[in-house]
C-alpha atoms as a PDB file:
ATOM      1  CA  UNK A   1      25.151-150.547  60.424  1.00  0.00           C
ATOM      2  CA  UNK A   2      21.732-151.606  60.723  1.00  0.00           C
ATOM      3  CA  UNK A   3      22.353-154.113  63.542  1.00  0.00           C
ATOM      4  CA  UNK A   4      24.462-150.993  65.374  1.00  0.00           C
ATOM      5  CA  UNK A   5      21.494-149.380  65.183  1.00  0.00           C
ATOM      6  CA  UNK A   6      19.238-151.882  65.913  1.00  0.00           C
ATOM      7  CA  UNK A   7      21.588-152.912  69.057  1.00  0.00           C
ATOM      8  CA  UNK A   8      22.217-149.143  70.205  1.00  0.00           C
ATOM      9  CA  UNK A   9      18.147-148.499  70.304  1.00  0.00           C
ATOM     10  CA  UNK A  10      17.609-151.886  72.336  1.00  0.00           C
ATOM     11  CA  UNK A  11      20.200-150.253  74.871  1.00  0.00           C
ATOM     12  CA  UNK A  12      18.481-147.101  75.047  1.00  0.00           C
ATOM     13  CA  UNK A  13      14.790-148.779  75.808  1.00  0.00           C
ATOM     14  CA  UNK A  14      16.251-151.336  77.645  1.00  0.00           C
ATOM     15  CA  UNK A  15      18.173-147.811  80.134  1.00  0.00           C
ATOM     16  CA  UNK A  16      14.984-145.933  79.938  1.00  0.00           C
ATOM     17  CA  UNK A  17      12.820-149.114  81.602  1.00  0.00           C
ATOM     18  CA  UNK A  18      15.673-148.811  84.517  1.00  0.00           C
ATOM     19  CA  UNK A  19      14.872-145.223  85.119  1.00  0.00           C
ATOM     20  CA  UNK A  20      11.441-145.961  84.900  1.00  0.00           C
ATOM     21  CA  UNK A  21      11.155-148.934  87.267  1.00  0.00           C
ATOM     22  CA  UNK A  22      13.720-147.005  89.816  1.00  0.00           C
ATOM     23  CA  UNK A  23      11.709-144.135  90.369  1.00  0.00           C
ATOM     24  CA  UNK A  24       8.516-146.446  90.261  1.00  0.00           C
ATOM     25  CA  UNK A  25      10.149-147.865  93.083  1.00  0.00           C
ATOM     26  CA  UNK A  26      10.969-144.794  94.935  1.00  0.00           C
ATOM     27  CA  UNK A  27       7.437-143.392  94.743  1.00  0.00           C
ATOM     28  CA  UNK A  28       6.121-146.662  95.189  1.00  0.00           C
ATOM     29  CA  UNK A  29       4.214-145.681  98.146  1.00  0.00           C
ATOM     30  CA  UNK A  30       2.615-142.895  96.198  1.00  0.00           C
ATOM     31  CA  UNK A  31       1.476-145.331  93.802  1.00  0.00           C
ATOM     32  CA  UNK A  32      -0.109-147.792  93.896  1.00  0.00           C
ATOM     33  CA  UNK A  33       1.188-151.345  92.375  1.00  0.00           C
ATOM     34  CA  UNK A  34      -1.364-151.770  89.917  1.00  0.00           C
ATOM     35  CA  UNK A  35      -0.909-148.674  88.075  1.00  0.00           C
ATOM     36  CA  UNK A  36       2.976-148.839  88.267  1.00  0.00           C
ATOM     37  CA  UNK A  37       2.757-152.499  86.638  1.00  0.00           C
ATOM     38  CA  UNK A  38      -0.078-150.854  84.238  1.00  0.00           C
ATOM     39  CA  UNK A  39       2.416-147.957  83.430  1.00  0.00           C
ATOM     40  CA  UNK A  40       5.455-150.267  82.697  1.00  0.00           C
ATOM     41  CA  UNK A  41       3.294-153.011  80.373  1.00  0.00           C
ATOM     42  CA  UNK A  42       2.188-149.797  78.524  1.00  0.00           C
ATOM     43  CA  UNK A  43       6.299-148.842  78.368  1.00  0.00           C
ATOM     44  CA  UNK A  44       6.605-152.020  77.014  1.00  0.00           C
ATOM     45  CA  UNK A  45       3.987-152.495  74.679  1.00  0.00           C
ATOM     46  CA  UNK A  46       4.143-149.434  73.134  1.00  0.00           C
ATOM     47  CA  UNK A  47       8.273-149.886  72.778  1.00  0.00           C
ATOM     48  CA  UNK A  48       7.399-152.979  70.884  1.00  0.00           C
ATOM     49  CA  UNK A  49       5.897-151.263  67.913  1.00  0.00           C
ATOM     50  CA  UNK A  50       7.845-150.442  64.712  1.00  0.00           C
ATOM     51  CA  UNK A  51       8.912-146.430  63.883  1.00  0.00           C
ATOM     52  CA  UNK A  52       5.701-146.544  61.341  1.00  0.00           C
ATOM     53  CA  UNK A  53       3.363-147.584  63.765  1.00  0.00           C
ATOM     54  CA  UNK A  54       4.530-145.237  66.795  1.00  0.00           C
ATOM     55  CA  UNK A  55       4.384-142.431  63.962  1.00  0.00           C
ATOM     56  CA  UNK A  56       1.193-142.995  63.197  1.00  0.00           C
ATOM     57  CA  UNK A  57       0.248-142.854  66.790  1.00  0.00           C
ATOM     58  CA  UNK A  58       1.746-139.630  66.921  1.00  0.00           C
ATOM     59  CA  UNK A  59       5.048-141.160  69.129  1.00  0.00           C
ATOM     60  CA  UNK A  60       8.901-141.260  68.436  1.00  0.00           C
ATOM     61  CA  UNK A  61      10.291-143.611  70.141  1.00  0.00           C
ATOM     62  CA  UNK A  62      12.264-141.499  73.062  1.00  0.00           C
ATOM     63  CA  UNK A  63       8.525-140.037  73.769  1.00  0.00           C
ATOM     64  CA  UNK A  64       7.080-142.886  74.814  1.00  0.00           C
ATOM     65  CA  UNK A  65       8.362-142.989  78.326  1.00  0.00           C
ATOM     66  CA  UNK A  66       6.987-139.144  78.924  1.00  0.00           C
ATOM     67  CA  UNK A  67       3.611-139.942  77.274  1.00  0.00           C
ATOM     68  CA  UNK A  68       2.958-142.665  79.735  1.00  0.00           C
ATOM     69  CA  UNK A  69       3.754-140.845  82.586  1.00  0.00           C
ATOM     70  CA  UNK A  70       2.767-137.828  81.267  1.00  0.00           C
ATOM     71  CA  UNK A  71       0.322-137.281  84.485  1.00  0.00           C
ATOM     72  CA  UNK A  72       3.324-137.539  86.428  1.00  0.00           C
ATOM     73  CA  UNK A  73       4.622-134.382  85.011  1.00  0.00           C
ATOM     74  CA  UNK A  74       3.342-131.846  87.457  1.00  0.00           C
ATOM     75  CA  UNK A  75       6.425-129.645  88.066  1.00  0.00           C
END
């Protein structure tokens, strides 16, 4: 069950890094490179942490995508 799990959440990050890096490239003229490649090493970085340490950042794991692009969210 554990490797389910284990598999299913891999699946998940590994969908929500598509999203990300399609809209990236949509808006890519409205941002520049650097911070889009900044943005998606801090996707990745911070998806590399255990549950315990995203916890005690404050983070669950589907969060993390929203709290790096959380300047993005001006609607």
């Amino acid at each position: 069950m554990l490797l389910q799990s284990t598999a299913s959440a891999e699946a998940e990050s590994e969908a929500r890094l598509r999203v990300v890096r399609y809209f990236s490239d949509v808006c890519s003229e409205l941002v520049p490179a650097a911070v889009r490649d900044q943005h998606l090493a801090q996707v990745r970085e911070l998806e590399a942490k255990s549950d315990d340490e995203l916890a005690a950042m404050g983070l669950l794991r589907e969060d993390i995508v929203d709290h790096v692009f959380q300047e993005a969210h001006y609607v």
